[in-house]
C-alpha atoms as a PDB file:
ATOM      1  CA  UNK A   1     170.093 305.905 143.375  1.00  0.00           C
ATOM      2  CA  UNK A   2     169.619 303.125 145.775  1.00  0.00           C
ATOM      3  CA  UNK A   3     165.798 302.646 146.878  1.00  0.00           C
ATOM      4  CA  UNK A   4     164.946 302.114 150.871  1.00  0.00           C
ATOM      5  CA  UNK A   5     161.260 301.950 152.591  1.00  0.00           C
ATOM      6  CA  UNK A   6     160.912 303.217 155.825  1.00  0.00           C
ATOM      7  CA  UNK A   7     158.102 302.872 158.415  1.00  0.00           C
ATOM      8  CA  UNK A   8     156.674 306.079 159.625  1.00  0.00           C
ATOM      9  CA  UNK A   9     153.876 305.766 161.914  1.00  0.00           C
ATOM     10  CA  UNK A  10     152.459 302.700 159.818  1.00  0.00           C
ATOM     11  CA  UNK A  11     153.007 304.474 156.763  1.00  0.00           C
ATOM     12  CA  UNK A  12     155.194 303.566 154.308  1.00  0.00           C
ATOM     13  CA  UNK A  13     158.635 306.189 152.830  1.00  0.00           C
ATOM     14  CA  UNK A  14     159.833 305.720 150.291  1.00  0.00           C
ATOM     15  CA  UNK A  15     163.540 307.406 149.605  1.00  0.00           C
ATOM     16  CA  UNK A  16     166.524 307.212 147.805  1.00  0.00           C
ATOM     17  CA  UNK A  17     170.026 307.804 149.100  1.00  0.00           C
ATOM     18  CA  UNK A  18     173.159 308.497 146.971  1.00  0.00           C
ATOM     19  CA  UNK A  19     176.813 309.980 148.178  1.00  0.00           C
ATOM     20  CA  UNK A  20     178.965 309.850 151.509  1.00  0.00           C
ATOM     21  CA  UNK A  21     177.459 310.207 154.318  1.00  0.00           C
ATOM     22  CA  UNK A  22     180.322 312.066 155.860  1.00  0.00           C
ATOM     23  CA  UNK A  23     179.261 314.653 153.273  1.00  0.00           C
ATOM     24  CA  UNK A  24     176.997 317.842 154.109  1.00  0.00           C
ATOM     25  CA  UNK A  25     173.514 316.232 153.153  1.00  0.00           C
ATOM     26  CA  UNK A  26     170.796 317.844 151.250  1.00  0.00           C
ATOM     27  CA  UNK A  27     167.446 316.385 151.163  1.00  0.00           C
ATOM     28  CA  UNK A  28     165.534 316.323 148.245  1.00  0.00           C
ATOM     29  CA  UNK A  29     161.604 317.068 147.493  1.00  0.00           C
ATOM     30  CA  UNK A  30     159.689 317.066 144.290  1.00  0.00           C
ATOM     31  CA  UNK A  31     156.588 318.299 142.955  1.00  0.00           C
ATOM     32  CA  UNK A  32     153.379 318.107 142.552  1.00  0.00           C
ATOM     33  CA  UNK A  33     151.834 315.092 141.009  1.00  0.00           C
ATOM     34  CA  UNK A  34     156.025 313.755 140.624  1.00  0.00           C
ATOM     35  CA  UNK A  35     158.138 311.391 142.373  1.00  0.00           C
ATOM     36  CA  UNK A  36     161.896 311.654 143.604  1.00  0.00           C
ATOM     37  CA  UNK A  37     163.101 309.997 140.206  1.00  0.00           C
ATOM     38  CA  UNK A  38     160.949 311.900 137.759  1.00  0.00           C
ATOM     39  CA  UNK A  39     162.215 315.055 139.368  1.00  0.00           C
ATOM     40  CA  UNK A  40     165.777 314.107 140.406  1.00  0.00           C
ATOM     41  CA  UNK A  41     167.394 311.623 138.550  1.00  0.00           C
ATOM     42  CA  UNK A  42     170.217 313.956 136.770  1.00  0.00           C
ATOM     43  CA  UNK A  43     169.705 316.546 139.989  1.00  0.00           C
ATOM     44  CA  UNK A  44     171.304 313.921 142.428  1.00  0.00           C
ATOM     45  CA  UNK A  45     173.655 311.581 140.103  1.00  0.00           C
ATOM     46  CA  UNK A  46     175.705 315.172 139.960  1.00  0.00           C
ATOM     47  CA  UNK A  47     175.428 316.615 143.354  1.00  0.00           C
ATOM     48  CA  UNK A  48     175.720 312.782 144.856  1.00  0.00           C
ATOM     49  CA  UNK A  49     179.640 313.302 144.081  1.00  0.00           C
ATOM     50  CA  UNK A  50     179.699 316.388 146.232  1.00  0.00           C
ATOM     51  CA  UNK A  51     177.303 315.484 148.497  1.00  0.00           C
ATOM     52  CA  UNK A  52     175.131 312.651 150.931  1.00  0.00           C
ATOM     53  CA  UNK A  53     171.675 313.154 148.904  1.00  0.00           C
ATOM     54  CA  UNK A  54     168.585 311.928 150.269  1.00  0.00           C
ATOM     55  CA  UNK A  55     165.653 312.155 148.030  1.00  0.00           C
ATOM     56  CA  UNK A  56     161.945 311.441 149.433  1.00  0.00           C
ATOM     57  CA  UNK A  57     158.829 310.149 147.758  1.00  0.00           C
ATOM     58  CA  UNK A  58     156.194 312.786 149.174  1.00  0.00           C
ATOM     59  CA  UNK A  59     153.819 311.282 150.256  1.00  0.00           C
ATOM     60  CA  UNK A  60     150.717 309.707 147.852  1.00  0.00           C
ATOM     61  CA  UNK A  61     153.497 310.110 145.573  1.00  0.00           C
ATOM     62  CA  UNK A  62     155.781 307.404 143.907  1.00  0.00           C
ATOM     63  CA  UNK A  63     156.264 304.592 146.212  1.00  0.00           C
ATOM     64  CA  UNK A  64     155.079 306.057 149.787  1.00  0.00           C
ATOM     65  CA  UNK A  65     151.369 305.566 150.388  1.00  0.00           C
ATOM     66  CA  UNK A  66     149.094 308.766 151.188  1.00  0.00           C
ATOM     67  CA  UNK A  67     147.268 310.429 153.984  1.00  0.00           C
ATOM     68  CA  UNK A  68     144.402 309.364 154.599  1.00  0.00           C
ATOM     69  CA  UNK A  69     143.170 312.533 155.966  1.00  0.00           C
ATOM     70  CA  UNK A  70     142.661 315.494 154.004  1.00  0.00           C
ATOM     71  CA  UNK A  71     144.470 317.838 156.179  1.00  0.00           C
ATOM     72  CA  UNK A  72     147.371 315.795 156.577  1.00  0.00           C
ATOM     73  CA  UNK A  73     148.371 317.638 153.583  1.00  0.00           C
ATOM     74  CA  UNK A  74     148.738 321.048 155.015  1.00  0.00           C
ATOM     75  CA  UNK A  75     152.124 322.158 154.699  1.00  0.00           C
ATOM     76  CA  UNK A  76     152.066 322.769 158.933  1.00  0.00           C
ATOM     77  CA  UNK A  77     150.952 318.837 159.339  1.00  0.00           C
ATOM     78  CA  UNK A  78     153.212 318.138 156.834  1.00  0.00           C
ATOM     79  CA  UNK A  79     156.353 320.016 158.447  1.00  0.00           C
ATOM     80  CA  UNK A  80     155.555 317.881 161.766  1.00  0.00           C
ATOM     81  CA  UNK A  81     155.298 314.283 159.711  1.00  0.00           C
ATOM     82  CA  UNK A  82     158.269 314.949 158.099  1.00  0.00           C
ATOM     83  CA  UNK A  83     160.303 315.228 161.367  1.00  0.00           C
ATOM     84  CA  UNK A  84     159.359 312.315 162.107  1.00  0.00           C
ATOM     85  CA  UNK A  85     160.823 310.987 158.637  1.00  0.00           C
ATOM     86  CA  UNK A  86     164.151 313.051 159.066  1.00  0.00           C
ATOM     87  CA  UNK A  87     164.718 312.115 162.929  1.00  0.00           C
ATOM     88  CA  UNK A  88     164.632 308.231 161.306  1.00  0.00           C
ATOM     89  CA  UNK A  89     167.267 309.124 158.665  1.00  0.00           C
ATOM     90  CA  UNK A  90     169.607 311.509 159.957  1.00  0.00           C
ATOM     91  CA  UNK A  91     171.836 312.673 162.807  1.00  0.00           C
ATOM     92  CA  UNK A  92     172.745 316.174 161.848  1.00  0.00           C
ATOM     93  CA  UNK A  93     171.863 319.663 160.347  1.00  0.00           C
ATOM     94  CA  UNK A  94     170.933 319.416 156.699  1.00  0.00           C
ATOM     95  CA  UNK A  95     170.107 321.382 153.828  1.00  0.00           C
ATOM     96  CA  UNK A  96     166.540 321.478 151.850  1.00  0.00           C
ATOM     97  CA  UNK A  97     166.059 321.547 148.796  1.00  0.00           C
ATOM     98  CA  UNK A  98     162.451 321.474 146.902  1.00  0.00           C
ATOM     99  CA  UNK A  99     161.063 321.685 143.536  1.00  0.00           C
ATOM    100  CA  UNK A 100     157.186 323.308 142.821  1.00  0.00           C
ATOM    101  CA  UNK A 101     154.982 322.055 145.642  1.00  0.00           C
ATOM    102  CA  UNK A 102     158.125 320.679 147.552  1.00  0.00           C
ATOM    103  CA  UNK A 103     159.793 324.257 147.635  1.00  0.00           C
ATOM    104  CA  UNK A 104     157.064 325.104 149.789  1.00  0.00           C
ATOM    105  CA  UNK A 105     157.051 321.908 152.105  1.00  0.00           C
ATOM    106  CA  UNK A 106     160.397 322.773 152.410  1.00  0.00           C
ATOM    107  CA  UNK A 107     159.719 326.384 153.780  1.00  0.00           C
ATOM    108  CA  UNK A 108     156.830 325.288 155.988  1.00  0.00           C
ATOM    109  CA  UNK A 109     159.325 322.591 157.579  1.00  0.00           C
ATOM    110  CA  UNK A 110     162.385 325.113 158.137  1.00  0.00           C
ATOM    111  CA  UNK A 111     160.104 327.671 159.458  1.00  0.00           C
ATOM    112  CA  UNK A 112     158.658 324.954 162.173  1.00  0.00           C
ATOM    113  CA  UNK A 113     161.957 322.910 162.494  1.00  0.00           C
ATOM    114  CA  UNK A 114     164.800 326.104 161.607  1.00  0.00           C
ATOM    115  CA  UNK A 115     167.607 324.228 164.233  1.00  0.00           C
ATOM    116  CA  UNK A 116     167.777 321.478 162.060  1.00  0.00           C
ATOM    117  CA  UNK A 117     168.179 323.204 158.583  1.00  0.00           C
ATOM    118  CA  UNK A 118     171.435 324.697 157.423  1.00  0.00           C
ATOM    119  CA  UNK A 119     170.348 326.473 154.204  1.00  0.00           C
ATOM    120  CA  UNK A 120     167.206 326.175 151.445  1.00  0.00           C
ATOM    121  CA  UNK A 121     167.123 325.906 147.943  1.00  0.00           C
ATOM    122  CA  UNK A 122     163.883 326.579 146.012  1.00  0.00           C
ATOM    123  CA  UNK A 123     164.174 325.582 142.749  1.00  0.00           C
ATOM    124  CA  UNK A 124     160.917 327.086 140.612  1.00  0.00           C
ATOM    125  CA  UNK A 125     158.840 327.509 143.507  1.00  0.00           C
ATOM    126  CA  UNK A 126     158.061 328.915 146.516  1.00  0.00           C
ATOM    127  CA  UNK A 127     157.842 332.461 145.384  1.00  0.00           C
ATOM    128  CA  UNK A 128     154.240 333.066 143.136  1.00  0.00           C
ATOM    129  CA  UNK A 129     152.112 330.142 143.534  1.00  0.00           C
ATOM    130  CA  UNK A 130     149.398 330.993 144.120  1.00  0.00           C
ATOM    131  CA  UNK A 131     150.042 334.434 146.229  1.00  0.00           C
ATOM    132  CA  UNK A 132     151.609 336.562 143.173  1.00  0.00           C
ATOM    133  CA  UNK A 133     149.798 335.015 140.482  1.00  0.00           C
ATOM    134  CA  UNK A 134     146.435 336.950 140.538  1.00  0.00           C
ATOM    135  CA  UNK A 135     144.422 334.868 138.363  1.00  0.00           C
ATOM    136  CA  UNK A 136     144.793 331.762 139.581  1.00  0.00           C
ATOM    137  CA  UNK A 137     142.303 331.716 142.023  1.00  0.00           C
ATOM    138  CA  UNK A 138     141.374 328.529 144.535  1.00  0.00           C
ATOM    139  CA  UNK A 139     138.195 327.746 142.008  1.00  0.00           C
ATOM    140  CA  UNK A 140     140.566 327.985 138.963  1.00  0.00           C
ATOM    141  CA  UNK A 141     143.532 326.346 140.366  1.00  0.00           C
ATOM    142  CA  UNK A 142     141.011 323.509 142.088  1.00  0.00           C
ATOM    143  CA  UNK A 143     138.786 323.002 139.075  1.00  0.00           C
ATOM    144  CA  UNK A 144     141.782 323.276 136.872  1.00  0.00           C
ATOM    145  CA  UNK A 145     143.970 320.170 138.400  1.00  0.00           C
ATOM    146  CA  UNK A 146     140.316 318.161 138.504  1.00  0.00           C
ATOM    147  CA  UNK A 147     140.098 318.539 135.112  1.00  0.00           C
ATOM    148  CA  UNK A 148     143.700 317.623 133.964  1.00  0.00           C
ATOM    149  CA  UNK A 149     144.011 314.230 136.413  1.00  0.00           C
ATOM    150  CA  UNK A 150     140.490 313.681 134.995  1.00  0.00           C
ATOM    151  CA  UNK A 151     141.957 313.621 131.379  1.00  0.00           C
ATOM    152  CA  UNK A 152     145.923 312.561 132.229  1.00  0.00           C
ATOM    153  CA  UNK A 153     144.927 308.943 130.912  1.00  0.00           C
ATOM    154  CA  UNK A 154     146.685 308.126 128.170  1.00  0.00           C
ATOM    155  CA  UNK A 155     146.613 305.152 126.317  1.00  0.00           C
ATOM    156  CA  UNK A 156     149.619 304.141 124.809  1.00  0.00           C
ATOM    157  CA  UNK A 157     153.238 305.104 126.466  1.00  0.00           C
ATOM    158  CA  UNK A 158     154.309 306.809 123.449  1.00  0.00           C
ATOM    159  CA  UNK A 159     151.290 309.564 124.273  1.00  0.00           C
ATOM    160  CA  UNK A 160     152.758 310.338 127.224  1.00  0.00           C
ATOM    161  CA  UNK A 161     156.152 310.706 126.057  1.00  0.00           C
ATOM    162  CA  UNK A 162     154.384 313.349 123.611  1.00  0.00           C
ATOM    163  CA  UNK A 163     153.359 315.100 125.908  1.00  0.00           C
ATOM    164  CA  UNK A 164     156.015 315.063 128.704  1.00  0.00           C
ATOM    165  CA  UNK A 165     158.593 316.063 125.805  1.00  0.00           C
ATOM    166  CA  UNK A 166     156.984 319.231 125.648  1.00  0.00           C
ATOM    167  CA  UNK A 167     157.935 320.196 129.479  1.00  0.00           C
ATOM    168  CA  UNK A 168     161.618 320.536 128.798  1.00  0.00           C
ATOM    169  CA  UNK A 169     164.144 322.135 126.149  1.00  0.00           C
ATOM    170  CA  UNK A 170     166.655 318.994 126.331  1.00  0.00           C
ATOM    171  CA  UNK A 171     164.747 315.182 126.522  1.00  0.00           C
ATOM    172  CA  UNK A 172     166.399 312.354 126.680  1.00  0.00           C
ATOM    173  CA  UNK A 173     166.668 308.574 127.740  1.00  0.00           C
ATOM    174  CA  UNK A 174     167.160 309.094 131.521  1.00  0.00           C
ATOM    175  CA  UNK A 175     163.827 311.885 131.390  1.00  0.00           C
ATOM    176  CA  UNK A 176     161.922 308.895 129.857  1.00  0.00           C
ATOM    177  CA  UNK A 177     162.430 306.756 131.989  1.00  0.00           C
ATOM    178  CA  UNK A 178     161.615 308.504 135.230  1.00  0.00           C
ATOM    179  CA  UNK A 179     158.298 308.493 133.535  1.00  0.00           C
ATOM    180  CA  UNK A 180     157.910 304.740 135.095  1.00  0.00           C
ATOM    181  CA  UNK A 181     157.667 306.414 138.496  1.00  0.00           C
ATOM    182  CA  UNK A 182     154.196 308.524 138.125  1.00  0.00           C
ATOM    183  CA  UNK A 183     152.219 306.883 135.666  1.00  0.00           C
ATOM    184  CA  UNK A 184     150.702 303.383 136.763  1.00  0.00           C
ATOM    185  CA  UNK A 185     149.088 300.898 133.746  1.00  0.00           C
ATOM    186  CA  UNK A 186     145.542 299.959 134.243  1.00  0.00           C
ATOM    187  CA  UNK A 187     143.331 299.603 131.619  1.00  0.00           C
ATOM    188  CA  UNK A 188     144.753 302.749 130.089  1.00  0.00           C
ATOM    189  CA  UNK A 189     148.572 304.753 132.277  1.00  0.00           C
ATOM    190  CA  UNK A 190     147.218 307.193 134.593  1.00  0.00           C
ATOM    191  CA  UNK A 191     148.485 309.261 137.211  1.00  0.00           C
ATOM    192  CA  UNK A 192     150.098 307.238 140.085  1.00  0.00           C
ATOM    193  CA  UNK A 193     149.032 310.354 142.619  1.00  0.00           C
ATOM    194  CA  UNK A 194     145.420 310.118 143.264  1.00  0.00           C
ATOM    195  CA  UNK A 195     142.496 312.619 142.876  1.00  0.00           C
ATOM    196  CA  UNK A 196     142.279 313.151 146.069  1.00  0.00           C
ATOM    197  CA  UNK A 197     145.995 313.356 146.979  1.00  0.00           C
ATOM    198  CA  UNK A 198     146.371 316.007 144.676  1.00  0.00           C
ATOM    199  CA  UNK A 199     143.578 318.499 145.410  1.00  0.00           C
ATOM    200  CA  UNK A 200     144.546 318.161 149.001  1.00  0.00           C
ATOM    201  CA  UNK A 201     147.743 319.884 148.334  1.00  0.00           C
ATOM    202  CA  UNK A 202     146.247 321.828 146.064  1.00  0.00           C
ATOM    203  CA  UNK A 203     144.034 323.249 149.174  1.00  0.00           C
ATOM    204  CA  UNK A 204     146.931 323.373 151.339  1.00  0.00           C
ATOM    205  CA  UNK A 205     148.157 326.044 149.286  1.00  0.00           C
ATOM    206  CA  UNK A 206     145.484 328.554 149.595  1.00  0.00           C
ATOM    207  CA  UNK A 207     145.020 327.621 153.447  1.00  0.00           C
ATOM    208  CA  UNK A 208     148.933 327.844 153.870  1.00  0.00           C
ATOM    209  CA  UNK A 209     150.361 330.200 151.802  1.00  0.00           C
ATOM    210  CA  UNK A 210     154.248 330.099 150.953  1.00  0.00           C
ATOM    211  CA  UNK A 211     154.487 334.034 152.081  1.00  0.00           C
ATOM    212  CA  UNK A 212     153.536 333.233 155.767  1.00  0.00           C
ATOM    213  CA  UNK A 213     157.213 331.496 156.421  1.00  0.00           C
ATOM    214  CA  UNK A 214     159.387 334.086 154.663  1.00  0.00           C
ATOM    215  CA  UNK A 215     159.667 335.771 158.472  1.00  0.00           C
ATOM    216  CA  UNK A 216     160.583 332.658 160.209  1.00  0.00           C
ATOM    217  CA  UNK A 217     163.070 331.972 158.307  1.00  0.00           C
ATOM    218  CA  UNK A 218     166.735 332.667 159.434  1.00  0.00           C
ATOM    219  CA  UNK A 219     168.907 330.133 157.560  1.00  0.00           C
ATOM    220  CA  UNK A 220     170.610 331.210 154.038  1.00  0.00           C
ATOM    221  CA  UNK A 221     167.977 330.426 151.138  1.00  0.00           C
ATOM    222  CA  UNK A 222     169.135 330.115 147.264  1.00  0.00           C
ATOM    223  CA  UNK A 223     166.219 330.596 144.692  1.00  0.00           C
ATOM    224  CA  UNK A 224     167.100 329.059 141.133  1.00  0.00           C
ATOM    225  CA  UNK A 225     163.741 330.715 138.792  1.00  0.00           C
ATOM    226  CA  UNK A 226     162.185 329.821 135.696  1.00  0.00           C
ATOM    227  CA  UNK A 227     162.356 332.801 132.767  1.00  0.00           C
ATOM    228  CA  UNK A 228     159.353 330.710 131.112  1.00  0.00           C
ATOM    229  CA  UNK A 229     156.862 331.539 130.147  1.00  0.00           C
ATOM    230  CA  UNK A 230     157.015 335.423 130.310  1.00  0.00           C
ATOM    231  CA  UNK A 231     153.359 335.734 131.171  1.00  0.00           C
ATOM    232  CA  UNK A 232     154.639 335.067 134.468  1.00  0.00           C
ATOM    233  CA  UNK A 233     157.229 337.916 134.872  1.00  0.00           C
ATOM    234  CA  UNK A 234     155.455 340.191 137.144  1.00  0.00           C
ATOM    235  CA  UNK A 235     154.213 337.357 139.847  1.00  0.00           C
ATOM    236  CA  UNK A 236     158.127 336.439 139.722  1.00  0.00           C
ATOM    237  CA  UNK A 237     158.961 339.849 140.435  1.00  0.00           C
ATOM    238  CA  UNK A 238     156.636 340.632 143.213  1.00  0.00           C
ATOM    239  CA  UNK A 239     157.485 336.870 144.410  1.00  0.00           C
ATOM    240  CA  UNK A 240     161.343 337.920 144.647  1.00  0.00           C
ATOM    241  CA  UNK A 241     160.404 341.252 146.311  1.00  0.00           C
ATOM    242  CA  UNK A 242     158.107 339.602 149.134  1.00  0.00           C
ATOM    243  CA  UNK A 243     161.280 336.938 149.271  1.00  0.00           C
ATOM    244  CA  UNK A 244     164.138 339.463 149.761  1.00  0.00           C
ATOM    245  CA  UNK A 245     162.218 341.771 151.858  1.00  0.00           C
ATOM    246  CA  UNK A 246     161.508 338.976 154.671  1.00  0.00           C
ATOM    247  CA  UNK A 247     164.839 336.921 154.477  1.00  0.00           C
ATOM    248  CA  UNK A 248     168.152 338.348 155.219  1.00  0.00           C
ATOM    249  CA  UNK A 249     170.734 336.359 153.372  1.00  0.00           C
ATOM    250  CA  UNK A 250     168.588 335.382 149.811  1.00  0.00           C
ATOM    251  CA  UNK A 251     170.209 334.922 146.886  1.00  0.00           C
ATOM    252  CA  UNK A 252     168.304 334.897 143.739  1.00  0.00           C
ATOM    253  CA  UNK A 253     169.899 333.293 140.089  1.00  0.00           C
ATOM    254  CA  UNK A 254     167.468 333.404 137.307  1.00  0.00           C
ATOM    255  CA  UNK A 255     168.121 330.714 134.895  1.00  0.00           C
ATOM    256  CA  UNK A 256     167.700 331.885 131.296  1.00  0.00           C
ATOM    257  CA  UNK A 257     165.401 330.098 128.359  1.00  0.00           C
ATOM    258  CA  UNK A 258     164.254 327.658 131.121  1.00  0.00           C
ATOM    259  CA  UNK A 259     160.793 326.570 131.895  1.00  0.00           C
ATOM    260  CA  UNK A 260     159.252 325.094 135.202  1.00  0.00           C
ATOM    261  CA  UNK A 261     161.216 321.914 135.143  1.00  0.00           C
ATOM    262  CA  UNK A 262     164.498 324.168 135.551  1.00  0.00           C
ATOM    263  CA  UNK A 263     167.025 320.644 136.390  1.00  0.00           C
ATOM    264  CA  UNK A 264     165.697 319.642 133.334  1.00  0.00           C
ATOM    265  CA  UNK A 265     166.908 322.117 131.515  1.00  0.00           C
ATOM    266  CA  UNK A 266     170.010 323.095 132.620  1.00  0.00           C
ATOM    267  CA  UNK A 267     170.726 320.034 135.282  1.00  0.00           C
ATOM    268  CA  UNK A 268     174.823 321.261 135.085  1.00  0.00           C
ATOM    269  CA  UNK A 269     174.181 324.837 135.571  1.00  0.00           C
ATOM    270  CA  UNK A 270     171.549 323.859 138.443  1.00  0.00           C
ATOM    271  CA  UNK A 271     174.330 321.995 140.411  1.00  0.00           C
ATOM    272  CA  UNK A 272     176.991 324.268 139.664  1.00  0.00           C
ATOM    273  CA  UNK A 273     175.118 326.687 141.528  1.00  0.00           C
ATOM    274  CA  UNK A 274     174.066 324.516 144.442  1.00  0.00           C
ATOM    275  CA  UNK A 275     177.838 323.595 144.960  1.00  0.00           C
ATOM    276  CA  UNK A 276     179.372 327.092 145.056  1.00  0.00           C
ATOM    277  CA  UNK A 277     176.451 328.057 147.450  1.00  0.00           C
ATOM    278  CA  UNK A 278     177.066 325.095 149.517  1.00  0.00           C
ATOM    279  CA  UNK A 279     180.604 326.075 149.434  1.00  0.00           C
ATOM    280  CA  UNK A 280     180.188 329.739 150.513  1.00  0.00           C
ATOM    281  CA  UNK A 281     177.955 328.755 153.924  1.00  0.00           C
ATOM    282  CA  UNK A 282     180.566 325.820 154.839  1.00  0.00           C
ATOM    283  CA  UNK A 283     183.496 327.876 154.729  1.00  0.00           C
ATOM    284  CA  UNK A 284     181.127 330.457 156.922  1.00  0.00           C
ATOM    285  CA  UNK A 285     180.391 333.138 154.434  1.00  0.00           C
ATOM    286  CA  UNK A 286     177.192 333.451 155.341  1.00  0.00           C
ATOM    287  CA  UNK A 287     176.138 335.070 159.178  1.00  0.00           C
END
């Protein structure tokens, strides 16, 4: 993927563009605490011969610099920023896509901005965090992400790899390497996303939740789920209910023996599904 910086309002994008523009485009957003290489690097090398991909550093993330405010990072302030960011890059109708914490930026913007998306794909999120998961409440999820950035210092680069091969079924060279993008070396590799960066999103959750857009939204939408771990089975289901209940034309694919980082674990079958949903709305399947 080649790397660009854009201006937005003094701050500074980061994004990554791969494919024909002539293509249908689908813009790309990652998760929490990740970057657009960490979380796409297989994703858009396939889809980028299909498709014009453009893949965003969210901001405090990667190489774009953060808010400065804390509410900056509410998904409605967020929707409205990253118009901004889209009227600078392109020209036409688009799809979405978003993984985790992007799934939901994702919704927020169509729901504020639903002229300029064609269809959304939620890849792992989106659909129980936090709303269907019952335990996790704000003190719990708050406390809990304090606690691991606190301790996500590692000090050797072979720790992290440890660690990081535990998040996926099928590691390799290219999942190594996207490391680079969220860890930063100081005395000992931390977190590139600061503190404060990430328990701002994690507040915009609770104050935003996913659930609230489901009625705005009128374009086609394409959840690809998780099936790990099981404990989460019933906030998936009642996720999946809410989602198909509120949005006409939803199409749910649960992707077997795979964990959060689902384009991790099946980046072929991930695509493959993408493409032939693509497909379906071009041709003018969908109303």
């Amino acid at each position: 993927m080649e790397n660009y910086l854009l201006d937005v309002d003094g701050q500074k994008v980061s994004y990554y563009e791969e494919g024909k523009s002539e293509k249908p485009t689908i813009v790309l957003l990652h998760g929490l605490a990740g970057s657009s290489r960490y979380s796409f690097f297989e994703l858009s090398k396939i889809l980028s011969a299909h498709f014009h991909i453009i893949a965003i550093d969210q901001p405090g993330h990667g190489a774009s610099t953060s808010f400065n405010n804390e509410e900056d990072y509410l998904f409605s302030m967020l929707a409205k920023w990253y118009e901004k960011v889209f009227d600078s890059l392109l020209n036409k109708p688009f799809y979405i896509l978003g993984h985790s914490w992007g799934a939901d930026a994702a919704l927020h913007y169509t729901k504020n901005f639903p002229a300029k998306v064609k269809g959304v794909i939620l890849l792992d999120g989106g659909f129980t965090f936090p709303e269907f998961q019952e335990e996790m409440t704000f003190l719990k999820a708050y406390n809990g992400w304090d606690s691991y950035i606190d301790n996500a210092v590692y000090n050797t680069w072979e720790d992290i790899v440890s660690e990081y091969k535990t998040y996926t079924t099928r590691w390799n060279a290219n999942i190594e390497q996207s490391l680079n993008s969220i860890f930063i070396k100081k005395e000992k590799y931390e977190l590139l996303a600061s503190k404060f960066t990430i328990l701002s999103i994690i507040k915009a959750f609770f104050e935003e939740p996913f659930s609230h857009t489901y009625p705005f939204i009128k374009s086609p939408i394409l959840l690809l789920h998780a099936t790990e771990p099981e404990e989460l089975l019933e906030a998936r289901e009642k996720g999946i209910s809410q989602l198909r209940a509120d949005i006409k034309d939803a199409t749910i694919i649960s992707l077997s023996n795979t964990g959060h980082m689902v384009q991790w674990d099946k980046p072929d079958e991930v695509c493959s599904e993408i493409i032939e949903w693509v497909k379906d709305i071009e041709e003018g399947h969908y109303s």
